[in-house]
C-alpha atoms as a PDB file:
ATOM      1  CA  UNK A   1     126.272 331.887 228.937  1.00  0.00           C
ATOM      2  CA  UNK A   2     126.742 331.227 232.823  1.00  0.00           C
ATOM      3  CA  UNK A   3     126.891 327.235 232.946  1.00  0.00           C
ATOM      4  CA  UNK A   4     124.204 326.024 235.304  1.00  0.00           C
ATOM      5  CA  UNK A   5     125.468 323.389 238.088  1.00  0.00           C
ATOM      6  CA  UNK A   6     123.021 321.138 237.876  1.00  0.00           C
ATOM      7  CA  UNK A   7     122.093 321.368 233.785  1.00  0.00           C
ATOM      8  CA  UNK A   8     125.216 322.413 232.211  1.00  0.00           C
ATOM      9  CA  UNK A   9     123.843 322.178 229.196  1.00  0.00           C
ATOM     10  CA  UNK A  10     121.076 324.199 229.366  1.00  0.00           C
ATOM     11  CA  UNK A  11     120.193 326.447 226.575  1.00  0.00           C
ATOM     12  CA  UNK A  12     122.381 324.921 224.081  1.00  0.00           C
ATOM     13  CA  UNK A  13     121.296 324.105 220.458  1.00  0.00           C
ATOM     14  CA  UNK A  14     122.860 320.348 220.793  1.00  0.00           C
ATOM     15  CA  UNK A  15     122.348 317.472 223.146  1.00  0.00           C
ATOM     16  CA  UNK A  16     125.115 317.706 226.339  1.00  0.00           C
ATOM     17  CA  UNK A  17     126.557 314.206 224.740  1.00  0.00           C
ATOM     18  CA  UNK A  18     127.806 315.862 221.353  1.00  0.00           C
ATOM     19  CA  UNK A  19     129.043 319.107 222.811  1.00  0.00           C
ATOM     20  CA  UNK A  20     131.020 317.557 225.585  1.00  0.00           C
ATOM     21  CA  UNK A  21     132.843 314.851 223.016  1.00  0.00           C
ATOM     22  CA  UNK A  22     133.554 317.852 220.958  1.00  0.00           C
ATOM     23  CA  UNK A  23     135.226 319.534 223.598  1.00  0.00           C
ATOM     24  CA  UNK A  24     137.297 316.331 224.703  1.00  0.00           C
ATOM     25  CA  UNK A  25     138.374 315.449 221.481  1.00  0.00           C
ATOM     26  CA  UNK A  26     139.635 318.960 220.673  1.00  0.00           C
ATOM     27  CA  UNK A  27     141.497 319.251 223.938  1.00  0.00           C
ATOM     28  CA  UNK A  28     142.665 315.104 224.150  1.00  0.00           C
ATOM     29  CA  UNK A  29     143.945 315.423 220.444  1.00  0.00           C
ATOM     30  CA  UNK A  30     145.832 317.442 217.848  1.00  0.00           C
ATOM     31  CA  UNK A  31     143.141 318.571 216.371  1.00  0.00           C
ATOM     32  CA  UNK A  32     141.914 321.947 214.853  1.00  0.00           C
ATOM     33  CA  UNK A  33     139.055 323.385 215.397  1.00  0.00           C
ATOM     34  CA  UNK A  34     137.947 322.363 211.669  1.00  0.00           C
ATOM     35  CA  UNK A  35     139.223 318.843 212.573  1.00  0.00           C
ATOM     36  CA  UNK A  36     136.597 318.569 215.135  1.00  0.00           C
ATOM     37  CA  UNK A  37     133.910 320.024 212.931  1.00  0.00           C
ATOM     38  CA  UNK A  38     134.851 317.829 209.756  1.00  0.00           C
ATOM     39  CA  UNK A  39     134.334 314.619 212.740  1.00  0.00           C
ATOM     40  CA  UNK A  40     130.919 315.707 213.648  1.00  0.00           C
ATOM     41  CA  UNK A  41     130.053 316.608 209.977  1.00  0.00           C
ATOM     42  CA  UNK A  42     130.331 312.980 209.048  1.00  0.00           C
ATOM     43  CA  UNK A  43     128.384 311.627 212.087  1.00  0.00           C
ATOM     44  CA  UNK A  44     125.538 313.540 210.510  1.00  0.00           C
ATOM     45  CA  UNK A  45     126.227 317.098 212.891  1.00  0.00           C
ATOM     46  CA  UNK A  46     126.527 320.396 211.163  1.00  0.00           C
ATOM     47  CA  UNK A  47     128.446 322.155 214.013  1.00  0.00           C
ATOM     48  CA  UNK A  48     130.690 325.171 212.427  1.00  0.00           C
ATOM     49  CA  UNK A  49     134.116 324.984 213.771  1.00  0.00           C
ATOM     50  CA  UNK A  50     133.436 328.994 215.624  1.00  0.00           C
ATOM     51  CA  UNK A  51     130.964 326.963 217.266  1.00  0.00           C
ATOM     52  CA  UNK A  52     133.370 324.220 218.483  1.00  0.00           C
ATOM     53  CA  UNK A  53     135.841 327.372 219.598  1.00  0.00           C
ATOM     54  CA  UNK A  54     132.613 328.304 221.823  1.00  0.00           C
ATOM     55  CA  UNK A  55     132.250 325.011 223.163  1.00  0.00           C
ATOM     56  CA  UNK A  56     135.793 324.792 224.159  1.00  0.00           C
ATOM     57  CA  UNK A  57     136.102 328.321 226.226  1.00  0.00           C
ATOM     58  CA  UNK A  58     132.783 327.521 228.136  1.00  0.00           C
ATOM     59  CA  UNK A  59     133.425 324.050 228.903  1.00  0.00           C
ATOM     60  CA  UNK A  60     137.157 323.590 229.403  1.00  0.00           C
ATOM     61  CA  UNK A  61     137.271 325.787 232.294  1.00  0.00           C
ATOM     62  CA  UNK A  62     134.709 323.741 233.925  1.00  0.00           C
ATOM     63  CA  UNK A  63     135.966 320.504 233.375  1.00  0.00           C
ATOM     64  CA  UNK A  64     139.406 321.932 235.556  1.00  0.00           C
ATOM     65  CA  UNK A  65     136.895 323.104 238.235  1.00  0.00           C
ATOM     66  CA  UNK A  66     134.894 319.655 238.381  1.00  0.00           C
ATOM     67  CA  UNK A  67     137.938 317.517 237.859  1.00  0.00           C
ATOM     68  CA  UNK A  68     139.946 318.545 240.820  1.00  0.00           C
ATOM     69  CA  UNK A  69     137.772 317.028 243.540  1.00  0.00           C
ATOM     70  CA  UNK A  70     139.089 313.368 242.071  1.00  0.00           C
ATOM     71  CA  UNK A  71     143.299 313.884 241.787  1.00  0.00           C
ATOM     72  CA  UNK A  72     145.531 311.460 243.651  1.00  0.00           C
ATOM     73  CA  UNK A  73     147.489 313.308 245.940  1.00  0.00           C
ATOM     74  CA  UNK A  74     151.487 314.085 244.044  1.00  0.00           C
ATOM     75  CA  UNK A  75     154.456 313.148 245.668  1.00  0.00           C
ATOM     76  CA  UNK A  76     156.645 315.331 247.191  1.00  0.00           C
ATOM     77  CA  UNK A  77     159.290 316.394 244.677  1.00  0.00           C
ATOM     78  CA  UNK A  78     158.536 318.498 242.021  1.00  0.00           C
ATOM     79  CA  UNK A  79     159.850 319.260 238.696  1.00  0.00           C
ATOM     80  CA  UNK A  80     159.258 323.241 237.438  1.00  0.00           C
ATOM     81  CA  UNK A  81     159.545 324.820 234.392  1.00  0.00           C
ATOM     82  CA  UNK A  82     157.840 327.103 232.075  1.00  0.00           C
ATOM     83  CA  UNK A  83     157.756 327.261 228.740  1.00  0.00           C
ATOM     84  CA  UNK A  84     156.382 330.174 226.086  1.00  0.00           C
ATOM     85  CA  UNK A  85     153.129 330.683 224.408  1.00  0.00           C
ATOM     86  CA  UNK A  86     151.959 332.522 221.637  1.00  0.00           C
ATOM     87  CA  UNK A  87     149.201 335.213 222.777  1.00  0.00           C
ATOM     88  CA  UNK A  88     148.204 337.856 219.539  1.00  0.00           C
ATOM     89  CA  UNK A  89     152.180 337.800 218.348  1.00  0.00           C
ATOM     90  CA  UNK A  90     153.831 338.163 221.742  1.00  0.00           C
ATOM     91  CA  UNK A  91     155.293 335.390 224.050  1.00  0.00           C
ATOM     92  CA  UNK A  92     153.254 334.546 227.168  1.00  0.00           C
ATOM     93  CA  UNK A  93     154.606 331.931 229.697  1.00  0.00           C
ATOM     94  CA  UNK A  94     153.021 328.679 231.073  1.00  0.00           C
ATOM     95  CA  UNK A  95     154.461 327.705 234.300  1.00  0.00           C
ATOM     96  CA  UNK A  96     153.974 323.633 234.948  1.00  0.00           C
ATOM     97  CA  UNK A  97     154.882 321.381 237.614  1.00  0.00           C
ATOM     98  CA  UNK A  98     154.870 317.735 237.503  1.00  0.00           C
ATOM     99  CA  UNK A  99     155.893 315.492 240.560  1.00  0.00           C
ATOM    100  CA  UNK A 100     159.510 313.299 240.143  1.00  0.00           C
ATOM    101  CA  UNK A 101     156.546 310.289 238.783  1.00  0.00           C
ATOM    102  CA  UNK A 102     155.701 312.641 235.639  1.00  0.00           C
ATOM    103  CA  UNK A 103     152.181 313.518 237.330  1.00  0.00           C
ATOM    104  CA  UNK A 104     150.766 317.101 236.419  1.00  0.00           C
ATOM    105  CA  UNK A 105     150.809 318.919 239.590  1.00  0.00           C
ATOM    106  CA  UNK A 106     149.630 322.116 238.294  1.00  0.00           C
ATOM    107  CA  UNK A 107     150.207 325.254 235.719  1.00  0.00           C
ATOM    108  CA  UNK A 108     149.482 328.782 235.237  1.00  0.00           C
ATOM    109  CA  UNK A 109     149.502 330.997 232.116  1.00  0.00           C
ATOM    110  CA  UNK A 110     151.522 334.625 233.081  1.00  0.00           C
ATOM    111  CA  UNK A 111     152.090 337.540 231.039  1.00  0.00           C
ATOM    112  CA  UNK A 112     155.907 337.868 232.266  1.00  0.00           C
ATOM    113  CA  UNK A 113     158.722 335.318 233.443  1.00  0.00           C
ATOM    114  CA  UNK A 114     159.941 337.074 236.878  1.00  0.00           C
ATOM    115  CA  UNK A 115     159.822 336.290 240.333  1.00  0.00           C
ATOM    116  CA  UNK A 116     156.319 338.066 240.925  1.00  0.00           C
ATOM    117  CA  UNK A 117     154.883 335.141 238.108  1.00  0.00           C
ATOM    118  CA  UNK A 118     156.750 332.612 239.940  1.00  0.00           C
ATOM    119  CA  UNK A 119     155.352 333.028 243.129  1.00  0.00           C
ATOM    120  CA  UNK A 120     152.078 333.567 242.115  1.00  0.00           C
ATOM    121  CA  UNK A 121     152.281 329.850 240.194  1.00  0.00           C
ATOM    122  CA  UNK A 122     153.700 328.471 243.647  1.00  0.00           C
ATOM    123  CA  UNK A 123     150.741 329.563 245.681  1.00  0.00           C
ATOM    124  CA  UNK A 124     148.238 328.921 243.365  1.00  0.00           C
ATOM    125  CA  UNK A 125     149.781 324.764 243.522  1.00  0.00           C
ATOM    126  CA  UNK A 126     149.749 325.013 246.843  1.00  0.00           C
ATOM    127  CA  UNK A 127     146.297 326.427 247.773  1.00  0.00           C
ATOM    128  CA  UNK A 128     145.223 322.800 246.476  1.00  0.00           C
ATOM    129  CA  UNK A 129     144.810 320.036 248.986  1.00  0.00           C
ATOM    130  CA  UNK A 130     145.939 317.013 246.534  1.00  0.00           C
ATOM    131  CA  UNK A 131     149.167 319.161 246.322  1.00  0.00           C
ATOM    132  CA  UNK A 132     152.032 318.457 248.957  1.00  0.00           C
ATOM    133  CA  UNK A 133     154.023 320.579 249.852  1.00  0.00           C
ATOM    134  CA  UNK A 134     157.168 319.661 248.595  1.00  0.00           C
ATOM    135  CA  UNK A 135     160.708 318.284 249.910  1.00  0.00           C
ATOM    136  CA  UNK A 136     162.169 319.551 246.940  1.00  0.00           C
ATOM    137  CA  UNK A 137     161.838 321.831 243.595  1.00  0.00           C
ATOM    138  CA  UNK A 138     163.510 321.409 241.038  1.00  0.00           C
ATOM    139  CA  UNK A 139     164.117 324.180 238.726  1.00  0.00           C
ATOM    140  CA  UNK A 140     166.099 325.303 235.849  1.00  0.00           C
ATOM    141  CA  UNK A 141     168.609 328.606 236.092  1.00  0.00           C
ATOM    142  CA  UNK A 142     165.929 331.128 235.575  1.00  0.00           C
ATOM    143  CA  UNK A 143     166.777 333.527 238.831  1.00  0.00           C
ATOM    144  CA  UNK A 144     163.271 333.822 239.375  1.00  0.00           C
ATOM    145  CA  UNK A 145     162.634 330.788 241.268  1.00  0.00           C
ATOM    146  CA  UNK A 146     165.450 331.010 244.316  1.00  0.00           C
ATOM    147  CA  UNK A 147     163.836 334.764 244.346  1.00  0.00           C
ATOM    148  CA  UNK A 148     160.249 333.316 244.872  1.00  0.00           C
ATOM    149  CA  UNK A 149     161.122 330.555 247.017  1.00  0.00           C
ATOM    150  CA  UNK A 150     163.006 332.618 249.526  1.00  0.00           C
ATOM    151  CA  UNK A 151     159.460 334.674 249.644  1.00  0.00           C
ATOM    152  CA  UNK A 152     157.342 332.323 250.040  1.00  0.00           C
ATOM    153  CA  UNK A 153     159.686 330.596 252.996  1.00  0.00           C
ATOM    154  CA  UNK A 154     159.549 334.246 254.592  1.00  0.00           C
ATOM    155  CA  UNK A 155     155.993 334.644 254.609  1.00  0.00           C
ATOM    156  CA  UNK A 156     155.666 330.724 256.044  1.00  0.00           C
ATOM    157  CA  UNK A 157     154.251 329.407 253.008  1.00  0.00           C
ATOM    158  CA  UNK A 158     157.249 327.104 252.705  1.00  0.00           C
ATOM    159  CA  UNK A 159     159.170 325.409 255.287  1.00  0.00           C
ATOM    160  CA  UNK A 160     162.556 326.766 255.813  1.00  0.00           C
ATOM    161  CA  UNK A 161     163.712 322.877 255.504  1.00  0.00           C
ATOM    162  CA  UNK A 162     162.797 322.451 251.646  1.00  0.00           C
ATOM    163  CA  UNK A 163     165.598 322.473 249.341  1.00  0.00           C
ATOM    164  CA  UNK A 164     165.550 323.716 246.200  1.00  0.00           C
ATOM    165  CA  UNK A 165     167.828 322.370 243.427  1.00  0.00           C
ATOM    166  CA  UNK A 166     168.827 323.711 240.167  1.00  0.00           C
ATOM    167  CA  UNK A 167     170.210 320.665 238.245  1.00  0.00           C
ATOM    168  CA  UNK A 168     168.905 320.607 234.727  1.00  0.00           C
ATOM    169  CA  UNK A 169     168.572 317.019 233.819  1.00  0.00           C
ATOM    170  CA  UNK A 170     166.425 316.203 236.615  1.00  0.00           C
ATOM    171  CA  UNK A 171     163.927 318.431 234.542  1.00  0.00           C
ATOM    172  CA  UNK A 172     163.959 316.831 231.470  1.00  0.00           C
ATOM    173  CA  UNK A 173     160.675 315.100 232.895  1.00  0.00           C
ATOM    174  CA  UNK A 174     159.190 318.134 233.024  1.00  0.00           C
ATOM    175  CA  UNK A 175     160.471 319.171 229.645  1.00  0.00           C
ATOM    176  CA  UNK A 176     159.386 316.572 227.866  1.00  0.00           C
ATOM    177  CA  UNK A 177     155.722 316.980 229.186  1.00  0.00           C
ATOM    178  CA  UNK A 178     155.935 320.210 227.682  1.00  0.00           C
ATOM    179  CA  UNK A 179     155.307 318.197 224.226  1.00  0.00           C
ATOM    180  CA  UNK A 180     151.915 317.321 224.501  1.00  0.00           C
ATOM    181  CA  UNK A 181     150.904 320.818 225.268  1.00  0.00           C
ATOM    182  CA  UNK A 182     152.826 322.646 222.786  1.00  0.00           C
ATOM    183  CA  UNK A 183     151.500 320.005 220.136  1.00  0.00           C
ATOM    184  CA  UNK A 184     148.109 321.731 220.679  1.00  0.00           C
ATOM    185  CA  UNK A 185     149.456 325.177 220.793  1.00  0.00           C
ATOM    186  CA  UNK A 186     151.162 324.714 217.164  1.00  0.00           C
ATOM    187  CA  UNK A 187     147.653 323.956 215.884  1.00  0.00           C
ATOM    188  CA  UNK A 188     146.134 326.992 217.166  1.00  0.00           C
ATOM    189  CA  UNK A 189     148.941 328.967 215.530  1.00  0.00           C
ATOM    190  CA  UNK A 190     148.667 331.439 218.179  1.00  0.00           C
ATOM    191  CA  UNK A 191     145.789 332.585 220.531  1.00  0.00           C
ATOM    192  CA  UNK A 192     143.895 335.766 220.078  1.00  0.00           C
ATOM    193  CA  UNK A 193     143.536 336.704 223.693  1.00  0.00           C
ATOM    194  CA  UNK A 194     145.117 335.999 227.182  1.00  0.00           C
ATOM    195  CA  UNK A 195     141.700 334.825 228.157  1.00  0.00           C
ATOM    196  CA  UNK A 196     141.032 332.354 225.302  1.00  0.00           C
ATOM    197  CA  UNK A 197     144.320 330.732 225.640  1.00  0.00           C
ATOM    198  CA  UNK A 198     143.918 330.716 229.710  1.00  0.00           C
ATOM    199  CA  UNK A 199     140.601 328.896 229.094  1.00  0.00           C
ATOM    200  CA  UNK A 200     142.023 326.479 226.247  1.00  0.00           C
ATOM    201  CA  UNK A 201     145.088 325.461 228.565  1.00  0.00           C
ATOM    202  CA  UNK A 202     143.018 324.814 231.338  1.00  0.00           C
ATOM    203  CA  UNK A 203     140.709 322.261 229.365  1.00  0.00           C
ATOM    204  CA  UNK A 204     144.394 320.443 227.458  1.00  0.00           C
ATOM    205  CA  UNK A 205     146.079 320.527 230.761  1.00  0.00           C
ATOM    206  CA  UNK A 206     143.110 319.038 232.432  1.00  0.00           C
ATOM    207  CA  UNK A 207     142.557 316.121 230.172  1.00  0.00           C
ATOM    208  CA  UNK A 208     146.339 315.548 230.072  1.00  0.00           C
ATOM    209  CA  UNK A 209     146.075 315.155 233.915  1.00  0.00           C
ATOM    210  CA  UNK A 210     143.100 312.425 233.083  1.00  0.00           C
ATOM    211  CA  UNK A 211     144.921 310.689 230.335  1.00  0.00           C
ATOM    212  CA  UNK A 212     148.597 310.419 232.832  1.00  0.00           C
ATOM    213  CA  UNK A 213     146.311 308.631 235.287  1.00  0.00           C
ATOM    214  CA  UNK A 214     145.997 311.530 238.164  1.00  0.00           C
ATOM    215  CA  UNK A 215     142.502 310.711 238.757  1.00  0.00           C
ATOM    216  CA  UNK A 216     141.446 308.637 241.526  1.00  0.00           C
ATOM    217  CA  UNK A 217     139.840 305.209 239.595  1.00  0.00           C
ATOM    218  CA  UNK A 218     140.775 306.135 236.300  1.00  0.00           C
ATOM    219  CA  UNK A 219     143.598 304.168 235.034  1.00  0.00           C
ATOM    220  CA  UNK A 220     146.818 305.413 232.259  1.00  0.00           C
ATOM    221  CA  UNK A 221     145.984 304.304 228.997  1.00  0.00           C
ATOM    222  CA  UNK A 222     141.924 303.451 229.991  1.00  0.00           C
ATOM    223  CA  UNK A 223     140.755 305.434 226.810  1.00  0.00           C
ATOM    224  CA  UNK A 224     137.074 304.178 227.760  1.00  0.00           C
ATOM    225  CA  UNK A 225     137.406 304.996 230.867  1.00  0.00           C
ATOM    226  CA  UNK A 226     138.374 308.574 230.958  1.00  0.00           C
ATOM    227  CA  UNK A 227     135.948 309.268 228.349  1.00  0.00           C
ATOM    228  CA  UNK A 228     132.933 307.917 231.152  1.00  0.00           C
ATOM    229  CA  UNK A 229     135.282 310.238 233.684  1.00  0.00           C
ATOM    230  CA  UNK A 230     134.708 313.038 231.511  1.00  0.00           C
ATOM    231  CA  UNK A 231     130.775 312.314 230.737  1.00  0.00           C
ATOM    232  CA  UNK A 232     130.246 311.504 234.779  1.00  0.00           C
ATOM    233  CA  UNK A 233     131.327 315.178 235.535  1.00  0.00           C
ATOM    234  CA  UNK A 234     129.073 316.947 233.846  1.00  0.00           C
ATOM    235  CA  UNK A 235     125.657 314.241 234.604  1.00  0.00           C
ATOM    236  CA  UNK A 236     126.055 312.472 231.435  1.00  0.00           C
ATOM    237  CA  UNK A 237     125.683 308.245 231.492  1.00  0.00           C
ATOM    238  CA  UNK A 238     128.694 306.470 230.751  1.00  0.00           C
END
């Protein structure tokens, strides 16, 4: 069901309040989907959890879309690195960024780990205007990156000036991010589709952005807070 700009709830079978903490806890915790249905259950909700697993893959999407409007600008060093995820049995890659301060910069799900994937994660980071384009990357020894890089420098997307720097301990930052996300992946055991785990990441890698403090007037740690962020976006009082 298309999800209407100015009623995003529209159509549903539950108020926009219960379906939109539903989706946040799912995607804020390490929770299953029968986790979040057991929750609701005892607030006096019948909600199965294939109905939660609905929820999540219309709403998570749009939370990354209505989100990115509010991110601080990063800082000008990044950190990248990908890191594998389970799609029907076979490894699929998430490419993430985070600036030298630990802020998410962004990510993309691929089907391979080349330069092709690479660049394609580059450009979509870049195409944002909260983004800067960076002094330095950082990256690991996967021969992919150098291989993008000097592409993207070619075609003018990069300035010939930025350096990039393969020196492994300046990405345990970025490695150790990788932790909250993959908590959430174990959970899932798996994803059944590229699409459903595109849409899934989006929504955990959005609210991890929200919970590290990228959004303008929403403090690290403010639990309340980003819970009234999330509400706000989608027309819901605080």
């Amino acid at each position: 069901m298309p999800i209407s700009a100015a009623d995003p709830f529209k159509g549903r079978q539950y108020p926009g309040e219960v379906i939109l903490t539903a989706v946040r806890w799912y995607l804020r915790y390490p929770l299953a989907y029968e986790h979040v249905s057991e929750l609701l259950t005892e607030r006096g909700l019948k909600v199965d959890a294939s109905c939660v697993w609905r929820w999540v893959q219309a709403y998570a999407p749009e939370l990354n879309k209505r989100c990115r409007p509010y991110l601080k600008q990063s800082n000008k060093s990044y950190r990248v690195d990908e890191t594998y995820i389970k799609v029907k049995g076979q490894d699929k890659y998430l490419y993430r960024a985070v600036d030298s301060a630990g802020q998410t910069i962004d990510f993309l799900l691929t089907a391979h780990r080349d330069a092709a994937a690479a660049k394609r994660f580059f450009r979509k980071a870049f195409r944002s205007s909260c983004n800067l384009i960076p002094r330095v990357i950082n990256v690991d020894k996967n021969p992919a990156y150098p291989a993008a890089v000097k592409e993207l420098k070619r075609e003018g997307i990069l300035p010939r000036r930025m350096r990039l720097r393969q020196c492994k301990y300046l990405n345990n930052i970025v490695e150790q991010d990788h932790r909250s996300v993959k908590k959430r992946t174990w959970l899932a055991k798996g994803y059944g589709s590229f699409l459903s785990a595109s849409r899934t990441l989006e929504g955990i890698e959005t609210v991890n952005m929200i919970r590290k403090g990228r959004v303008k007037w929403v403090a690290k740690g403010d639990v309340g807070a980003q819970a009234r962020f999330v509400a706000k976006l989608f027309g819901i009082a605080g």
